[in-house]
Protein backbone atom coordinates (compact mmCIF):
# COMPACT_ATOMS: atom_id res chain seq x y z
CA UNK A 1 -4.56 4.13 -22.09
CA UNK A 2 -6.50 1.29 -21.12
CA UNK A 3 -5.18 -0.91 -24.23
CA UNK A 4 -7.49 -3.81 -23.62
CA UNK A 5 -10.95 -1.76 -23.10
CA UNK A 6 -13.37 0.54 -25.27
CA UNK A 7 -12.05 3.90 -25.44
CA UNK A 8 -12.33 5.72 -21.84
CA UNK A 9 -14.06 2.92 -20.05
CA UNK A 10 -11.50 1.58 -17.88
CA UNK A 11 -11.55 5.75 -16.30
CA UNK A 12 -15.33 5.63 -16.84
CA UNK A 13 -15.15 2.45 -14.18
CA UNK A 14 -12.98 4.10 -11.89
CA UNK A 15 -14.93 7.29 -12.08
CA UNK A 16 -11.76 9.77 -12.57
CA UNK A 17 -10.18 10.82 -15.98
CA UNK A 18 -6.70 11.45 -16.03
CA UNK A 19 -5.14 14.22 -17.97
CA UNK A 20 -3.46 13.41 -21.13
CA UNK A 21 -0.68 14.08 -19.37
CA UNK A 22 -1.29 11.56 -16.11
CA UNK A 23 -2.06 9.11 -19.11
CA UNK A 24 1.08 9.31 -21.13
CA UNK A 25 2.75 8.79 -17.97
CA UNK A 26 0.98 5.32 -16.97
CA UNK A 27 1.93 4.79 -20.78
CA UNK A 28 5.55 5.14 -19.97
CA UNK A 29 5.29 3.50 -16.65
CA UNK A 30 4.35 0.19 -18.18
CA UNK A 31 7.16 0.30 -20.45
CA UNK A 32 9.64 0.81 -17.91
CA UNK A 33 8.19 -1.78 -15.68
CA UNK A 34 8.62 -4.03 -19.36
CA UNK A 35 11.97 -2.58 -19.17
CA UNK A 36 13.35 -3.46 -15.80
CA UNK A 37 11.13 -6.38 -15.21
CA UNK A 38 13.54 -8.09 -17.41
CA UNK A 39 16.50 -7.18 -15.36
CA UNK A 40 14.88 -7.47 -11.63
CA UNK A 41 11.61 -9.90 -11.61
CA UNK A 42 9.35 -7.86 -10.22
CA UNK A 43 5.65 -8.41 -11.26
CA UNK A 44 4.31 -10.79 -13.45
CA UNK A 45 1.02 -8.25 -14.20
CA UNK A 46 2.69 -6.17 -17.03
CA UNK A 47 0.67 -6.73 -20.26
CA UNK A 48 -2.72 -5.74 -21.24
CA UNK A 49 -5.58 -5.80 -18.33
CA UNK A 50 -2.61 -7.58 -16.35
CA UNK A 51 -0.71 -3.67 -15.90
CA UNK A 52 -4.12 -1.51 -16.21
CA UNK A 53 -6.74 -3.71 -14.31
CA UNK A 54 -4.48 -5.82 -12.00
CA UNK A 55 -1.89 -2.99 -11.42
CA UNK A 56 -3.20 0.57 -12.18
CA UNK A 57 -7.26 0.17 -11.39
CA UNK A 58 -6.76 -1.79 -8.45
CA UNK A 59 -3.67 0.76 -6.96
CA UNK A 60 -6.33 3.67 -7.42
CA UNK A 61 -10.05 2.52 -7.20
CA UNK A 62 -9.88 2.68 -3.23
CA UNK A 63 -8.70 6.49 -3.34
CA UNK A 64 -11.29 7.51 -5.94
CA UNK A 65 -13.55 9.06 -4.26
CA UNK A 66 -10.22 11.74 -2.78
CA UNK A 67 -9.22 11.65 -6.88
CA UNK A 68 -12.54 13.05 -7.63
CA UNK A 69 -11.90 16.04 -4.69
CA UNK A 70 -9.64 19.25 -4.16
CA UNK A 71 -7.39 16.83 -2.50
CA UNK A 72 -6.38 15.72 -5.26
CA UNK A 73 -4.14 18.74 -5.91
CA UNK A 74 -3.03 19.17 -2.25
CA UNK A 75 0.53 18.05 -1.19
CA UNK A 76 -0.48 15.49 0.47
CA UNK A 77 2.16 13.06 1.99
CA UNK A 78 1.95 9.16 1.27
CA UNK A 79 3.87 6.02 1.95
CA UNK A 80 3.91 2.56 0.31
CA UNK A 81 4.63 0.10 2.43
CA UNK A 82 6.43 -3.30 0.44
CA UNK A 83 6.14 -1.36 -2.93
CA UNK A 84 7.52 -4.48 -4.54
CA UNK A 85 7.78 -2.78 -8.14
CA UNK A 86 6.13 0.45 -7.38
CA UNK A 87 2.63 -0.61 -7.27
CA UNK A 88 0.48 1.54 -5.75
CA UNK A 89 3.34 4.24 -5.46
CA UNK A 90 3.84 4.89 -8.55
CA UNK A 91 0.58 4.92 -9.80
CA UNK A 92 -0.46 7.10 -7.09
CA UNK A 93 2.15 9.63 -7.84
CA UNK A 94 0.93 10.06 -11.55
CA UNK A 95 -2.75 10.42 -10.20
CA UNK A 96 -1.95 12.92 -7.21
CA UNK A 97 0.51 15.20 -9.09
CA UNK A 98 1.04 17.55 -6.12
CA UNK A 99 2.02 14.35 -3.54
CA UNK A 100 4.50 13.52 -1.64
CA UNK A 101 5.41 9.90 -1.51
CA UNK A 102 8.06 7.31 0.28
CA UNK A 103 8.05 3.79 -1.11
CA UNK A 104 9.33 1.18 1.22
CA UNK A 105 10.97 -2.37 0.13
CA UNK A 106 13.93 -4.68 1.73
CA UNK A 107 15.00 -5.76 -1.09
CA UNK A 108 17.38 -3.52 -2.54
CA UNK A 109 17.52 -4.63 -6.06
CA UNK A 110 13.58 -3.57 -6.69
CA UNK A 111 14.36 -0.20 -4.72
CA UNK A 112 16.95 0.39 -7.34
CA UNK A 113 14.76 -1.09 -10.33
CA UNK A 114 11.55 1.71 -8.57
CA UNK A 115 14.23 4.85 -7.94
CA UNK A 116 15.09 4.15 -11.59
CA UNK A 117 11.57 4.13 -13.17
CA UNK A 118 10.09 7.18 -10.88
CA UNK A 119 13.77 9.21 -12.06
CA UNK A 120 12.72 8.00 -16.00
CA UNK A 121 9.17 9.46 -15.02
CA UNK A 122 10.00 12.76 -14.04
CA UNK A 123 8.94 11.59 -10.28
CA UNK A 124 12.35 11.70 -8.51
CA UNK A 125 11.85 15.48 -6.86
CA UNK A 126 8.53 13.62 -5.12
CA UNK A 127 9.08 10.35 -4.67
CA UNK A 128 11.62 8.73 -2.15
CA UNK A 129 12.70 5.00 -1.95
CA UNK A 130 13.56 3.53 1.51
CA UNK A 131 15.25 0.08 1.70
CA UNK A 132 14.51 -1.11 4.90
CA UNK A 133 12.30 -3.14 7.09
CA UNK A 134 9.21 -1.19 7.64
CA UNK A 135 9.43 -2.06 11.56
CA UNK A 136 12.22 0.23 11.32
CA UNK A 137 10.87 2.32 9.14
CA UNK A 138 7.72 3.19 11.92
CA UNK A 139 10.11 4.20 14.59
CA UNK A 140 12.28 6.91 12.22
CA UNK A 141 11.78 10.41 13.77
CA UNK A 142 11.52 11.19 9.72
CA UNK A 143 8.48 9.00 9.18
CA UNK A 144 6.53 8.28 12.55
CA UNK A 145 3.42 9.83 12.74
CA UNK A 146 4.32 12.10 9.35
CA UNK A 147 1.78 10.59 6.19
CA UNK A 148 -1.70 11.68 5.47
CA UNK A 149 -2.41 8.42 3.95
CA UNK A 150 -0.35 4.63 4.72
CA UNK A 151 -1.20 2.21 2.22
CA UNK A 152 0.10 -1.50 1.91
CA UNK A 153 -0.64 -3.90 -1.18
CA UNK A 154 -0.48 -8.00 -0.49
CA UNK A 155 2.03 -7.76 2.09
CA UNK A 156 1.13 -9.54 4.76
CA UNK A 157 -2.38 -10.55 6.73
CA UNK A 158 -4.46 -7.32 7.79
CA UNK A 159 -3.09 -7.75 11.54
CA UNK A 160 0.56 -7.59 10.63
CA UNK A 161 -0.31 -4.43 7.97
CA UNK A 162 -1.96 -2.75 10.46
CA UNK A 163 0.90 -2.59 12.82
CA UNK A 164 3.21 -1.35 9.83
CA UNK A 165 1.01 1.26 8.99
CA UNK A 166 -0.82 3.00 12.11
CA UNK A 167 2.46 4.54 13.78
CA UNK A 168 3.60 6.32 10.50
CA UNK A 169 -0.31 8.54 10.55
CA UNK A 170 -0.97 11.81 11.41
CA UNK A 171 -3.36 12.47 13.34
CA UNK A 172 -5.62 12.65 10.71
CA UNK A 173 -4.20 10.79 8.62
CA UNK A 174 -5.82 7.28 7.09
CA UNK A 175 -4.30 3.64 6.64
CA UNK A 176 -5.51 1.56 3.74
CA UNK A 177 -5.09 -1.82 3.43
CA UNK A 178 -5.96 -3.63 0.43
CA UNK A 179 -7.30 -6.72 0.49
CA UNK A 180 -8.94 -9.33 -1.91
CA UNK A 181 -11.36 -11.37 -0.02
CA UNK A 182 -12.98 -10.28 3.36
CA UNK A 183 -15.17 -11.95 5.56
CA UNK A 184 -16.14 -11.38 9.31
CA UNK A 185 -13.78 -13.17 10.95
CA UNK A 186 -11.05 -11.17 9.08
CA UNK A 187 -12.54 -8.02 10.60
CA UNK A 188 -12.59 -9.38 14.05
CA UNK A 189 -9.14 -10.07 13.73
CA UNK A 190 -8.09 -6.56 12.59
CA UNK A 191 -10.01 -5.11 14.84
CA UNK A 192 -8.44 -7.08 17.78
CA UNK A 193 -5.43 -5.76 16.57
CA UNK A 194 -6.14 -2.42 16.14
CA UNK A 195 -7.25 -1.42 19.78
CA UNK A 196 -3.92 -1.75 21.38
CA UNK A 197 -2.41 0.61 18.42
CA UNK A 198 -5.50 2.89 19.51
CA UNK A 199 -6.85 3.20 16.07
CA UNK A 200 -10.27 1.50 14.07
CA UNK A 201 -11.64 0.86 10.91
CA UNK A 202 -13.32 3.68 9.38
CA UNK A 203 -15.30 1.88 6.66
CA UNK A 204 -14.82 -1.39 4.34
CA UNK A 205 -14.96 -0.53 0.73
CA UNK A 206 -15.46 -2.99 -2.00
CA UNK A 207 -15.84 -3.93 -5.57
CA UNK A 208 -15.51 -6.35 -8.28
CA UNK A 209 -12.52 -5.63 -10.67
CA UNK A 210 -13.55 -4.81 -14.12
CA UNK A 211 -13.29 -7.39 -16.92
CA UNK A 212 -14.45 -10.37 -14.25
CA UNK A 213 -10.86 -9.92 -12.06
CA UNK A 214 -12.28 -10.66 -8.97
CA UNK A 215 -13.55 -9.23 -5.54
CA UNK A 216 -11.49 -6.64 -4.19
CA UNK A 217 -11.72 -5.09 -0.40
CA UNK A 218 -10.07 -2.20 0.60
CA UNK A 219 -10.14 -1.52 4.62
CA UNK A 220 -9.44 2.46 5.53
CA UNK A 221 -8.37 2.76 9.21
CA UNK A 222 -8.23 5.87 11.43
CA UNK A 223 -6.33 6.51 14.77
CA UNK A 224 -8.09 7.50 17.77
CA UNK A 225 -5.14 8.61 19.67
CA UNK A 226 -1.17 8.77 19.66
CA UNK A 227 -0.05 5.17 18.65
CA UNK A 228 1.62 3.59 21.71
CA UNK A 229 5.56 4.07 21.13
CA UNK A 230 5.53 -0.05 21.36
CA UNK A 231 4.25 -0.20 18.01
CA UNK A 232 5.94 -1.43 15.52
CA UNK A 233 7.69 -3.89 17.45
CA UNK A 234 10.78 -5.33 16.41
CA UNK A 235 11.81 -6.69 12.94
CA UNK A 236 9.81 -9.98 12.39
CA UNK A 237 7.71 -9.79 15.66
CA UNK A 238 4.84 -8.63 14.16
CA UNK A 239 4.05 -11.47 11.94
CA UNK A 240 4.95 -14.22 14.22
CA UNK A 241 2.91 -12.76 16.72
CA UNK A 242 0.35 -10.77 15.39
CA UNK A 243 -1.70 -8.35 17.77
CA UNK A 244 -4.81 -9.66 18.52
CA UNK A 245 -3.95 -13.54 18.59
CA UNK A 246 -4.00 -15.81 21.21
CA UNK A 247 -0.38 -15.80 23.12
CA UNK A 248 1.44 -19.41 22.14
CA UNK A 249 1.24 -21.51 24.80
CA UNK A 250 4.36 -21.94 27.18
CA UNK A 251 6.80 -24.15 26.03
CA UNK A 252 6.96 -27.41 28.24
CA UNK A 253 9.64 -27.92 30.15
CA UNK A 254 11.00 -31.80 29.99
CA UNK A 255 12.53 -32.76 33.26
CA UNK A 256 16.13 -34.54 32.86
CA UNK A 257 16.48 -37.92 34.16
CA UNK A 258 18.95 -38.03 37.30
């Protein structure tokens, strides 16, 4: 329950109500995060409004309008990409109990710590850890162009995300990218690199975070046609060259003395 607010507001905010037993579960979640968080660090946002504004709200208030819908119960397929310690995954598997989700890290000791909590949840049969670098992860046969809905949480600018995310859609599927402050020239910048992975942004969501936590943006991105096979490039291109920015300039040549 939302320890730190009156009764049901913190659901009242989101507008979706959990059952009791979706609730018990983000009950048990926070204690294992307690739990492992001493063994692996991996979150500082584990107390009070730090675990059920900063961590549960904010993994959930983009998709509440789908929590509110049939959807909700469909087995629909997700993927986290740089779950860190399960955030959104997690959360998202308690609130979509029908779901299908992959959770993606490189670093192997929070895949372990996450495999662990979702097994101590009662999540294992649905949810499935990957460790590996999610430019591999985009060209797997097992998860290109296979999830209903791509979602990545302060991994890396909205560029770089959107390059991890596109290739794994359907082609219906969504990509959301959260984000906590947005301004124009952020949008021209995903959208410049967007049109080369033939997709575009669908709508910009917002909202302030209850209990004065700040502006948060949430960007939800559609493909327009088959993501060119290019895409992702190779481990670590992406974010040293990020689609849409200007090409470094040639390296000058010094010529040797004879």
């Amino acid at each position: 329950m939302a320890r730190t607010l009156t009764g049901n507001l913190l659901w009242q905010e989101l507008g979706w109500q959990p059952s009791p037993g979706q609730e018990q579960l983000l009950v048990d979640l926070q204690d294992q995060l307690r739990q492992w968080n001493g063994r692996v660090n991996l979150t500082r946002l584990v107390e009070d409004d730090d675990f059920w504004i900063a961590q549960v709200f904010d993994s959930l208030w983009p998709l509440a309008p789908l929590l509110q819908s049939s959807a909700a119960q469909e087995p629909l397929r997700l993927i986290d990409v740089g779950t860190g310690g399960g955030f959104p995954g997690l959360a998202l598997a308690i609130a979509f109990p029908q779901a299908r989700l992959t959770l993606v890290d490189s670093v192997g000791r929070k895949v372990e710590a996450v495999r662990a909590m979702a097994a101590a949840l009662g999540l294992g049969e649905r949810v499935n850890l990957r460790c590996e670098r999610i430019e591999r992860t985009g060209q797997q046969p097992a998860c290109r162009g296979q999830f209903d809905w791509a979602l990545a949480r302060a991994v890396a600018s909205a560029p770089v995300v959107a390059e991890y995310l596109v290739p794994l859609l359907q082609p219906q599927g969504r990509a959301l990218l959260y984000r906590g402050q947005w301004s124009a020239s952020d949008q021209r910048d995903l959208d410049a690199a967007l049109a080369p992975l033939k997709a575009a942004t669908e709508r910009c969501l917002a909202r302030e975070l209850p209990a004065g936590r700040g502006i948060r943006h949430a960007l939800v991105v559609r493909p327009l046609a088959p993501c060119p096979r290019t895409y992702p490039r190779a481990v670590g291109v992406p974010a040293k060259q990020p689609l849409g920015a200007p090409a470094p300039p040639p390296a000058v040549r010094t010529p040797s003395g004879g």
